[in-house]
Structures are given as structure tokens and as C-alpha cells.
C-alpha atoms as a PDB file:
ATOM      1  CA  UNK A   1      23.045 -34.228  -3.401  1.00  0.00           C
ATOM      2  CA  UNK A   2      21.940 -35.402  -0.036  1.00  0.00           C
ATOM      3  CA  UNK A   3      18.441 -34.738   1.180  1.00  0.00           C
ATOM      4  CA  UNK A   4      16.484 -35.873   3.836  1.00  0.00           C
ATOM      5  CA  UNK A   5      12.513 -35.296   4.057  1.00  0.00           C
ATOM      6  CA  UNK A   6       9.366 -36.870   5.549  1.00  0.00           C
ATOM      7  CA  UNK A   7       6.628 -35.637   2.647  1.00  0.00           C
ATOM      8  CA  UNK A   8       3.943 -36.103   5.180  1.00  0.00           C
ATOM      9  CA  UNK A   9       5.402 -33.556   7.790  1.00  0.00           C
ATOM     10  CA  UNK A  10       3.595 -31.040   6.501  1.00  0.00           C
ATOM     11  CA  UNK A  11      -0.527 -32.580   7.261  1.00  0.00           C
ATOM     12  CA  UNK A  12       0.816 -33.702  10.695  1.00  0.00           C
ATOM     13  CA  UNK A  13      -0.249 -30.872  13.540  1.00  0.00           C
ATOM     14  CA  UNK A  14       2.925 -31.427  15.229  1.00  0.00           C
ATOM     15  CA  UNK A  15       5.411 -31.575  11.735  1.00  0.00           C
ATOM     16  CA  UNK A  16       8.088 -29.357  12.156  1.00  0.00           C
ATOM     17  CA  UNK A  17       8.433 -27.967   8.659  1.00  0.00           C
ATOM     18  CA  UNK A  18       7.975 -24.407   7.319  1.00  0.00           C
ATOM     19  CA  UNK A  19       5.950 -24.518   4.430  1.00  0.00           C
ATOM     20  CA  UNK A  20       4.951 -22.185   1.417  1.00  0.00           C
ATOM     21  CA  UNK A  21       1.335 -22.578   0.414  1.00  0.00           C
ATOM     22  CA  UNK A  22       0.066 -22.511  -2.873  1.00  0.00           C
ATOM     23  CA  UNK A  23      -3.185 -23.204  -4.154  1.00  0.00           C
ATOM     24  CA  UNK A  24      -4.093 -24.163  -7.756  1.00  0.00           C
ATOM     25  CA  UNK A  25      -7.605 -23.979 -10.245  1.00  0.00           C
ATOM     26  CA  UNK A  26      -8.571 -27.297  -8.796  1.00  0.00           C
ATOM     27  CA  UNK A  27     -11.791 -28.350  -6.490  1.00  0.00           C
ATOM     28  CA  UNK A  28     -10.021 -28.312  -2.783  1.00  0.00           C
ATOM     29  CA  UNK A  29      -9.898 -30.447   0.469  1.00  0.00           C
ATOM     30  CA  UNK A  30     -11.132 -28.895   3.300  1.00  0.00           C
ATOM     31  CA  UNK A  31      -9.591 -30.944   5.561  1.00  0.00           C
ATOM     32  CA  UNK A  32      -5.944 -30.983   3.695  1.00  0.00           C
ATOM     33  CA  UNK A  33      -6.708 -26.836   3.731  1.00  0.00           C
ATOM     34  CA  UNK A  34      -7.240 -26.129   7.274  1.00  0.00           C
ATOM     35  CA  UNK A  35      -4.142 -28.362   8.479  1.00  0.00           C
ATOM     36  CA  UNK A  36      -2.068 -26.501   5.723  1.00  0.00           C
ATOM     37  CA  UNK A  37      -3.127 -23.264   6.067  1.00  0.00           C
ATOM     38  CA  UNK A  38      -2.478 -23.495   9.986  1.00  0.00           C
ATOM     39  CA  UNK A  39       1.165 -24.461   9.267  1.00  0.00           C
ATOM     40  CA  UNK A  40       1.891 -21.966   6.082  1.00  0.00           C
ATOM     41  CA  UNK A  41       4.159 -19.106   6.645  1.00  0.00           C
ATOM     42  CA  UNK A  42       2.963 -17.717   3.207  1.00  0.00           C
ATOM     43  CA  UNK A  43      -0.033 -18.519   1.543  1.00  0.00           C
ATOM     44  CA  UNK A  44      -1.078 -17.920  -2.416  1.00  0.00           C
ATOM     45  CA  UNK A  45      -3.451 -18.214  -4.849  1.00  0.00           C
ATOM     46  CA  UNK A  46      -3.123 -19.201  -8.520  1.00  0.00           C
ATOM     47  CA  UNK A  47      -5.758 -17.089  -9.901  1.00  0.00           C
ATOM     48  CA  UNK A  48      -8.892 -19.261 -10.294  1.00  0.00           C
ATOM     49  CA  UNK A  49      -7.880 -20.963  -6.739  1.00  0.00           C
ATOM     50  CA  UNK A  50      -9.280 -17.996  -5.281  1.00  0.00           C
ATOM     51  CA  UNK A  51     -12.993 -18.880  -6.310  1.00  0.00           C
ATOM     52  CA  UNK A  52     -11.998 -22.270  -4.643  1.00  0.00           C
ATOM     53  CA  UNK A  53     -10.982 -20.605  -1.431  1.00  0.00           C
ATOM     54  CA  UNK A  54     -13.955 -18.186  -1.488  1.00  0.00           C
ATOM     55  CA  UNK A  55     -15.985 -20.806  -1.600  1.00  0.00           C
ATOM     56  CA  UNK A  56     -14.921 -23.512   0.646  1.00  0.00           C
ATOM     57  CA  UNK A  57     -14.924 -20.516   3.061  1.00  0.00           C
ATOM     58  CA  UNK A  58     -18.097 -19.759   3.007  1.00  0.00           C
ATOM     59  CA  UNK A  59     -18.819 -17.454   5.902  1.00  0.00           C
ATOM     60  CA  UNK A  60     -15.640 -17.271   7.632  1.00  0.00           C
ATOM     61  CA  UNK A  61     -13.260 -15.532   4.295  1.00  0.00           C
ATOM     62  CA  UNK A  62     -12.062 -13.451   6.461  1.00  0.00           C
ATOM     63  CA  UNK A  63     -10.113 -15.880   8.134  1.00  0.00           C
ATOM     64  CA  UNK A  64      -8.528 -17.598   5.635  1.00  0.00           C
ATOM     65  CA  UNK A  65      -7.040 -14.215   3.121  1.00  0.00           C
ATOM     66  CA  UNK A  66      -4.260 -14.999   0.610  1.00  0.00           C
ATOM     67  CA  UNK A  67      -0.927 -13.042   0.941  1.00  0.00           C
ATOM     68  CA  UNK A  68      -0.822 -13.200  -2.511  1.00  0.00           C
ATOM     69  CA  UNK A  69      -3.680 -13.828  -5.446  1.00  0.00           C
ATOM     70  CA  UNK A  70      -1.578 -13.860  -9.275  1.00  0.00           C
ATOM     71  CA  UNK A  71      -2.150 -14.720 -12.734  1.00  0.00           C
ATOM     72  CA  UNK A  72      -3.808 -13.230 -15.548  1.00  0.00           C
ATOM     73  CA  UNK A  73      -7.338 -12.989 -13.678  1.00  0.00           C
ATOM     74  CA  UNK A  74      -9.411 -14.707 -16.880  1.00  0.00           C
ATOM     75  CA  UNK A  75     -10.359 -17.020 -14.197  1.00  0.00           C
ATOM     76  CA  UNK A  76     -11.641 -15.533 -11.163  1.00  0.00           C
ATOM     77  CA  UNK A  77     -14.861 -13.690 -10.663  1.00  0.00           C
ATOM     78  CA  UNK A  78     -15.082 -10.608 -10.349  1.00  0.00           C
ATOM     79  CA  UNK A  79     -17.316 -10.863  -6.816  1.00  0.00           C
ATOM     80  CA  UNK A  80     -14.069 -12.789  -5.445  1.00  0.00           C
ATOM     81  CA  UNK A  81     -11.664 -10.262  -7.035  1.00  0.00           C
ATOM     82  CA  UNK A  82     -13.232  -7.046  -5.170  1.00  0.00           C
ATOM     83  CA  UNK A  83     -13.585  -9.422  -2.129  1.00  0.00           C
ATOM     84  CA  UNK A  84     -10.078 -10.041  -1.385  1.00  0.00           C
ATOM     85  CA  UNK A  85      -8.653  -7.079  -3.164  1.00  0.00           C
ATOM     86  CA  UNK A  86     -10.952  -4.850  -0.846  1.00  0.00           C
ATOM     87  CA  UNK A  87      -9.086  -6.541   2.209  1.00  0.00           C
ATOM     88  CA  UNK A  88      -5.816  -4.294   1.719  1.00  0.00           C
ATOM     89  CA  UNK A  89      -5.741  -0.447   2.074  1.00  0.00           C
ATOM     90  CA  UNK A  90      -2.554   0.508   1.105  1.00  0.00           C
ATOM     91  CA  UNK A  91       0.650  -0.760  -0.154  1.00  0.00           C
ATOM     92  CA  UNK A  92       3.935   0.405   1.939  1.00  0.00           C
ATOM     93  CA  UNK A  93       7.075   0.043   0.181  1.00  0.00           C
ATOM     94  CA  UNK A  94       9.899  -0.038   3.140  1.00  0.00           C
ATOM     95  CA  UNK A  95      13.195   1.672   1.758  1.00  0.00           C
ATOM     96  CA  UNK A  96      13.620   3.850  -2.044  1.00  0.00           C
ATOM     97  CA  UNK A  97      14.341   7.247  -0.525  1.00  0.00           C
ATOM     98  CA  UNK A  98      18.138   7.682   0.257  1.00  0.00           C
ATOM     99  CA  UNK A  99      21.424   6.579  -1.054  1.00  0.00           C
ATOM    100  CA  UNK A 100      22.011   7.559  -4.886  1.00  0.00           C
ATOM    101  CA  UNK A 101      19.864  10.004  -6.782  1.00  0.00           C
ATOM    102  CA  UNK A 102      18.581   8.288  -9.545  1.00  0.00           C
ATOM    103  CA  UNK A 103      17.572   5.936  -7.557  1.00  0.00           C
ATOM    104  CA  UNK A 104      15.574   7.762  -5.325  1.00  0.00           C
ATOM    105  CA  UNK A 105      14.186   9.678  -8.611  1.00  0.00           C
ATOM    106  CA  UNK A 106      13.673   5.814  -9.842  1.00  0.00           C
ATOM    107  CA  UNK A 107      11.197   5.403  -7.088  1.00  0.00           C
ATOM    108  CA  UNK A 108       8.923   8.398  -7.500  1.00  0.00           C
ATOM    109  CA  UNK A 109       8.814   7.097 -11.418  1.00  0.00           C
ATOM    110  CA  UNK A 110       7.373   3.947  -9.925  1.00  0.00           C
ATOM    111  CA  UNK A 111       4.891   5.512  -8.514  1.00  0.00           C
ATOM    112  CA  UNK A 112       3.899   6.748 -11.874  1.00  0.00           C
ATOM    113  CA  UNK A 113       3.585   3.474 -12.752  1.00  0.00           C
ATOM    114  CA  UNK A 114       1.566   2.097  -9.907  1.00  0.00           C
ATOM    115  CA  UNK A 115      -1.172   4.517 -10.891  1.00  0.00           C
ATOM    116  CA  UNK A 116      -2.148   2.522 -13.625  1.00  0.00           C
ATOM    117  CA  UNK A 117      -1.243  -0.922 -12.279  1.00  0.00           C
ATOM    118  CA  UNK A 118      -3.818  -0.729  -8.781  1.00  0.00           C
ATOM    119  CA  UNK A 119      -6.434   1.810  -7.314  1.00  0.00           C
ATOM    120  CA  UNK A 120      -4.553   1.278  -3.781  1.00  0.00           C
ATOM    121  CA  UNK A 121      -2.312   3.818  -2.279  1.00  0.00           C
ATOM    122  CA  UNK A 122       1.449   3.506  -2.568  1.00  0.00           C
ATOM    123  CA  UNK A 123       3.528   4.905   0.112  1.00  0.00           C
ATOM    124  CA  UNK A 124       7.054   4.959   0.447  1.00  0.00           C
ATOM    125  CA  UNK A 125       8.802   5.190   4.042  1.00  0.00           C
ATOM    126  CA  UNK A 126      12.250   5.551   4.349  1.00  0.00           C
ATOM    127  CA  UNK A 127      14.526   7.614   7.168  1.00  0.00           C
ATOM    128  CA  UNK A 128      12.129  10.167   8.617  1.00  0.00           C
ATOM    129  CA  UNK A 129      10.177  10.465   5.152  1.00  0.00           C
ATOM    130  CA  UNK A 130       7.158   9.669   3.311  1.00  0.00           C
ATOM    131  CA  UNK A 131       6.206  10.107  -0.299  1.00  0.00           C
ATOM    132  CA  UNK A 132       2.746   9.337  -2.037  1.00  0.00           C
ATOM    133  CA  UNK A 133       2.134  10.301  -5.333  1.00  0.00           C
ATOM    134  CA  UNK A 134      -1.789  11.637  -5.271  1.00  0.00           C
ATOM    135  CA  UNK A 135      -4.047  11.004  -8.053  1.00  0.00           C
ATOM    136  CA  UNK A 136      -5.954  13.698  -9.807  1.00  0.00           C
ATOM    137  CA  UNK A 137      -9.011  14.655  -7.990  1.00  0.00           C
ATOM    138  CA  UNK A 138      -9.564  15.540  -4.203  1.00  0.00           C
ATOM    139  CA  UNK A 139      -7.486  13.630  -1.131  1.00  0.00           C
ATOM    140  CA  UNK A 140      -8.136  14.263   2.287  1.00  0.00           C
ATOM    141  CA  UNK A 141      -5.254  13.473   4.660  1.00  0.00           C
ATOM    142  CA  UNK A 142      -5.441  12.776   8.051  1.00  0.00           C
ATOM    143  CA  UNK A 143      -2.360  14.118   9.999  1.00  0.00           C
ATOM    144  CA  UNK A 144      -3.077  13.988  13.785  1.00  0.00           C
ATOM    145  CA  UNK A 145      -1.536  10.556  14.598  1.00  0.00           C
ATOM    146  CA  UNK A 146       0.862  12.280  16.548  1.00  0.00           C
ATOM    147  CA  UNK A 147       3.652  10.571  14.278  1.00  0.00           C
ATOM    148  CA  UNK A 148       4.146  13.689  11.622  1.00  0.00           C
ATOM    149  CA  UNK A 149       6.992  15.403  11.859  1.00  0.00           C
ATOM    150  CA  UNK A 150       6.740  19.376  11.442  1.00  0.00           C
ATOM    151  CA  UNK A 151       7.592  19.567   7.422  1.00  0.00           C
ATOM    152  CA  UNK A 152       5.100  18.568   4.603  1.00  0.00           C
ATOM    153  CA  UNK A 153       5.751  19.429   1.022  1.00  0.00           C
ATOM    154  CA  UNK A 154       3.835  18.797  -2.216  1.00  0.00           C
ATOM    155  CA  UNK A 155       5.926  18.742  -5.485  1.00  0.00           C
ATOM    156  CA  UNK A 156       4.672  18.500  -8.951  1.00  0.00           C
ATOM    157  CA  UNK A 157       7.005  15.474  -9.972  1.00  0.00           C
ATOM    158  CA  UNK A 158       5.586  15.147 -13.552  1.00  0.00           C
ATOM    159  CA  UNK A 159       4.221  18.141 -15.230  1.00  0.00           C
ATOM    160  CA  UNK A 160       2.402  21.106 -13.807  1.00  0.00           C
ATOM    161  CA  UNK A 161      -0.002  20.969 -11.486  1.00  0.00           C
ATOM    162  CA  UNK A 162      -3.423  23.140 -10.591  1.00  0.00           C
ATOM    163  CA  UNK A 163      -3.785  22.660  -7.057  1.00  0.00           C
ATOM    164  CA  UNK A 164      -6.307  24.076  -4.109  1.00  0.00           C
ATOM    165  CA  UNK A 165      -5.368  23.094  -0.459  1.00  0.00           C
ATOM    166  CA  UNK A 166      -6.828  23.803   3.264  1.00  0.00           C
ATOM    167  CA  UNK A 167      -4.995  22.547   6.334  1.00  0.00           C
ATOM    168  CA  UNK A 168      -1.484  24.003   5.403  1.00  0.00           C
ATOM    169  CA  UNK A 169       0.225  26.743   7.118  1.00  0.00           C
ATOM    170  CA  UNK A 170       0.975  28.055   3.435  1.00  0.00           C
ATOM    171  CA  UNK A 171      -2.302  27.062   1.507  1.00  0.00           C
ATOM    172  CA  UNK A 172      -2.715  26.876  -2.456  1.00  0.00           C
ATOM    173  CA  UNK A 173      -5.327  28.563  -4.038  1.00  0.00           C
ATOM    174  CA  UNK A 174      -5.823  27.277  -7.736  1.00  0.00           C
ATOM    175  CA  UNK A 175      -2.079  28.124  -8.103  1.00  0.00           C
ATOM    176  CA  UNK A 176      -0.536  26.220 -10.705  1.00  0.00           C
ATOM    177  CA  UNK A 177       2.968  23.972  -9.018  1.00  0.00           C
ATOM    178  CA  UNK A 178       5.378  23.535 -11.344  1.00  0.00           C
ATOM    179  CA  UNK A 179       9.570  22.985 -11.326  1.00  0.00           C
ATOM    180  CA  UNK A 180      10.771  26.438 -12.763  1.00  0.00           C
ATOM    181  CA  UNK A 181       8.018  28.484 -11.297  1.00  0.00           C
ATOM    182  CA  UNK A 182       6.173  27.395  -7.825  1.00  0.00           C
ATOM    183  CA  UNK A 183       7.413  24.227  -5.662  1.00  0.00           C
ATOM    184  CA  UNK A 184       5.714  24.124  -2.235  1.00  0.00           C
ATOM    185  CA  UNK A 185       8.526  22.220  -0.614  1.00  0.00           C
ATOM    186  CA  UNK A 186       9.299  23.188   3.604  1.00  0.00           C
ATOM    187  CA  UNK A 187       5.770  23.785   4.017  1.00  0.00           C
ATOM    188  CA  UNK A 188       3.855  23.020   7.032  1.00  0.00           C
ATOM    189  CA  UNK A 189       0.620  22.697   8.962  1.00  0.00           C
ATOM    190  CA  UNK A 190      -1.970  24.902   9.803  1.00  0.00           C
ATOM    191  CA  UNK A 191      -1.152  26.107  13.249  1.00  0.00           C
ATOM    192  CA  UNK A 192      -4.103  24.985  16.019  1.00  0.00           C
ATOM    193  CA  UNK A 193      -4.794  25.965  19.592  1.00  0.00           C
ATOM    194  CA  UNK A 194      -2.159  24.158  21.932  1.00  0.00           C
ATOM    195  CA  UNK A 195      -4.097  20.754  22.781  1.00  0.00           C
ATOM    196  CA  UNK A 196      -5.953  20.832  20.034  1.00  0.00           C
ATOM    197  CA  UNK A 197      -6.103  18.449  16.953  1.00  0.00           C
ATOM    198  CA  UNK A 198      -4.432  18.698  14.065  1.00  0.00           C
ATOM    199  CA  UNK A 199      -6.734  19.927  10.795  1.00  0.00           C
ATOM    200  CA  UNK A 200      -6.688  17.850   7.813  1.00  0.00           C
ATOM    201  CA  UNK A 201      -5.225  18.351   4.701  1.00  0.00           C
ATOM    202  CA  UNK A 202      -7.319  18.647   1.709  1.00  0.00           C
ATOM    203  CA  UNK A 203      -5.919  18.810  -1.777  1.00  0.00           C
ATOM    204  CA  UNK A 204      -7.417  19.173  -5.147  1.00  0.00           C
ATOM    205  CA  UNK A 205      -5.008  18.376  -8.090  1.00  0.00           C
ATOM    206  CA  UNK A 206      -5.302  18.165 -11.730  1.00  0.00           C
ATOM    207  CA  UNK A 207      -2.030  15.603 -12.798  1.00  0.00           C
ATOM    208  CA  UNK A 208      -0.251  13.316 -10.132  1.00  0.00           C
ATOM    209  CA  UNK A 209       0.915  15.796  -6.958  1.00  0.00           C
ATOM    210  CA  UNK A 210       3.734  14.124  -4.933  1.00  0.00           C
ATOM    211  CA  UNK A 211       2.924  14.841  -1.175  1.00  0.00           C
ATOM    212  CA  UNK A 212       5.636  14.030   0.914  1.00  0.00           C
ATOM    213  CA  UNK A 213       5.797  14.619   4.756  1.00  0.00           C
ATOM    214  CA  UNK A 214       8.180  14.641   7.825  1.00  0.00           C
ATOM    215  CA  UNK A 215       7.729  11.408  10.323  1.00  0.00           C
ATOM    216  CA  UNK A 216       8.950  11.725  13.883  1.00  0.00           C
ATOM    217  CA  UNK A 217      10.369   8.128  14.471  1.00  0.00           C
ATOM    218  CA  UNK A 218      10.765   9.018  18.315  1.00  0.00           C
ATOM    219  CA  UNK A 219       7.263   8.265  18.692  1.00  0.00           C
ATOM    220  CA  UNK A 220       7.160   4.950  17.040  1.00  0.00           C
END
């Protein structure tokens, strides 16, 4: 194997290479941080680096936010945690609705999953759809961005469902949504006053609800 590198590319300002970042448990170098994380395309944390980061950063974190933060978290505090896992407000999975069946029903599993795995949203975009598995309790969604198609459906992908909801043009009212009985698939929204804004969406649940909805990619 032939390889050709100059290891010190990568501190000089005008290096040319493409680097991956990562940071380890270990007191840091501010200066060897700020020329690196200029140049980084991708930049990560080994668990305890975070407190590292955090604190070399002192008053400008914001600035310098990990793409990625892993390990087992026996090493970072938990001030640092909910710092830099309050800088994300959803996860959006691109792709997982179309092509084989399963697969698609492989997806909304995952979501199942994902409940128990982070308190973020999960959505997943694919085509002119959108699926997000809601928690049990109350979720109000905002649906005047202009982007929502005219459909909007709520499916109880998991076990029956109690559910109360405003905003709809066919509204729930404690009625239980389950396959076999009720599915409130081709609904829509609550029709408004031309010019007006959309109302939005509120629905109670008692298990995971799947809410899915229409996206009009002519707008994008």
C-alpha cells in the first residue's frame, strides 16, 4: 500500500485535508481545538469529552456543539448532558416510507422503539408523507406552515387507543381507535375562513397514536 500524508495538515489554517473530529476524556488544548474544530466536517464527543468541551467553552457553547456525544454516559454530568441534548428538537429520519411493506411496517416499529431510547420527536419524511408516532398524553400540532398537504390521519399502530381531538374536520371525542373497529385515516382539517390561519391540532391519547399527514412538496 502506497500512501502519502503530511500529519500536520490538519493544525495548518490553510491544510487542505477533510478531517473527522473526535474528542476523548482527556484535559484539552484550546488552541489545537479552535484550529481543529474550524477545519472538521464532523465533530464528536467521547462521552466524558463533553465536560471538557463545556468547559473550555465557557460562555460561547453555543458555538462549538458536537454532531455527535456517545458512550455509556457514566462520565458526563448531567448539567452538560441536558445542555447539549437540549440543543436538538427533533430527529428527522429522511426515507422508511415506500418500497416493500414490511419495511415500511419496520419503520413505524422503530418508532416504538425510539420512545424509550430519547424524549425527542422522531419524524419520518418520505414522498409527500410524514409519520410521528405521539406519546401518551396531550400534543399540540402546529399545521399552518403552508407546507401540509390536505390529508392527515391518526392510526392506532399498536393497540387501541382513547383519543380526544380539536382542529380536525372529523374530530374524536373520547372514541376509542383501534384496527377492526375505528381508523381515522383520510381525515382532514378543520375548515377556516379563506385567508385565515390554519387551527391547531390537539390530541389527547392514552398508548402511542401514529399521526401521519400529507406534505405539499411544491412549496418547498
Amino acid at each position: 500500500m502506497n500512501e502519502e500524508l503530511t500529519p500536520l495538515d490538519c493544525l495548518l489554517p490553510s491544510g487542505t485535508q477533510r478531517i473527522c473530529l473526535i474528542i476523548l476524556n482527556q484535559p484539552l488544548d484550546e488552541v489545537y481545538l479552535r484550529v481543529l474544530w474550524s477545519k472538521a466536517l464532523l465533530k464528536a464527543c467521547a462521552d466524558g469529552a463533553a465536560n471538557h468541551l463545556y468547559n473550555i467553552t465557557d460562555e460561547i457553547q453555543d458555538s462549538f456543539l458536537p454532531d455527535y456525544i456517545s458512550g455509556d454516559f457514566d462520565s458526563i454530568t448531567p448539567e452538560v448532558k441536558a445542555f447539549y441534548s437540549d440543543k436538538v428538537d427533533a430527529i428527522v429520519t429522511l426515507g422508511g416510507l415506500a418500497g416493500r411493506f414490511d419495511q415500511i411496517m419496520a419503520s413505524v416499529e422503530t418508532l416504538h422503539h425510539a420512545l424509550s431510547m430519547t424524549q425527542l420527536p422522531l419524524l419520518i419524511i418520505q414522498g409527500t408523507s410524514l409519520a410521528y408516532l405521539l406519546r401518551p398524553g396531550n400534543h399540540k400540532l402546529e399545521v399552518n406552515t403552508g407546507l401540509e398537504g390536505d390529508w392527515c390521519s391518526l392510526i392506532p399502530a399498536g393497540g387501541p387507543c382513547q383519543t380526544i381531538t380539536s382542529g380536525l374536520k372529523w374530530n374524536l371525542n373520547n372514541q376509542v381507535l383501534q384496527f377492526g373497529k375505528i381508523v381515522s385515516t383520510s381525515n382532514s382539517y378543520e375548515p377556516t375562513e379563506p385567508g385565515a390561519p390554519r387551527k391547531p391540532v390537539t390530541v389527547t391519547t392514552d398508548q402511542p397514536l401514529l399521526w401521519s399527514m400529507g406534505i405539499e412538496r411544491n412549496m418547498l
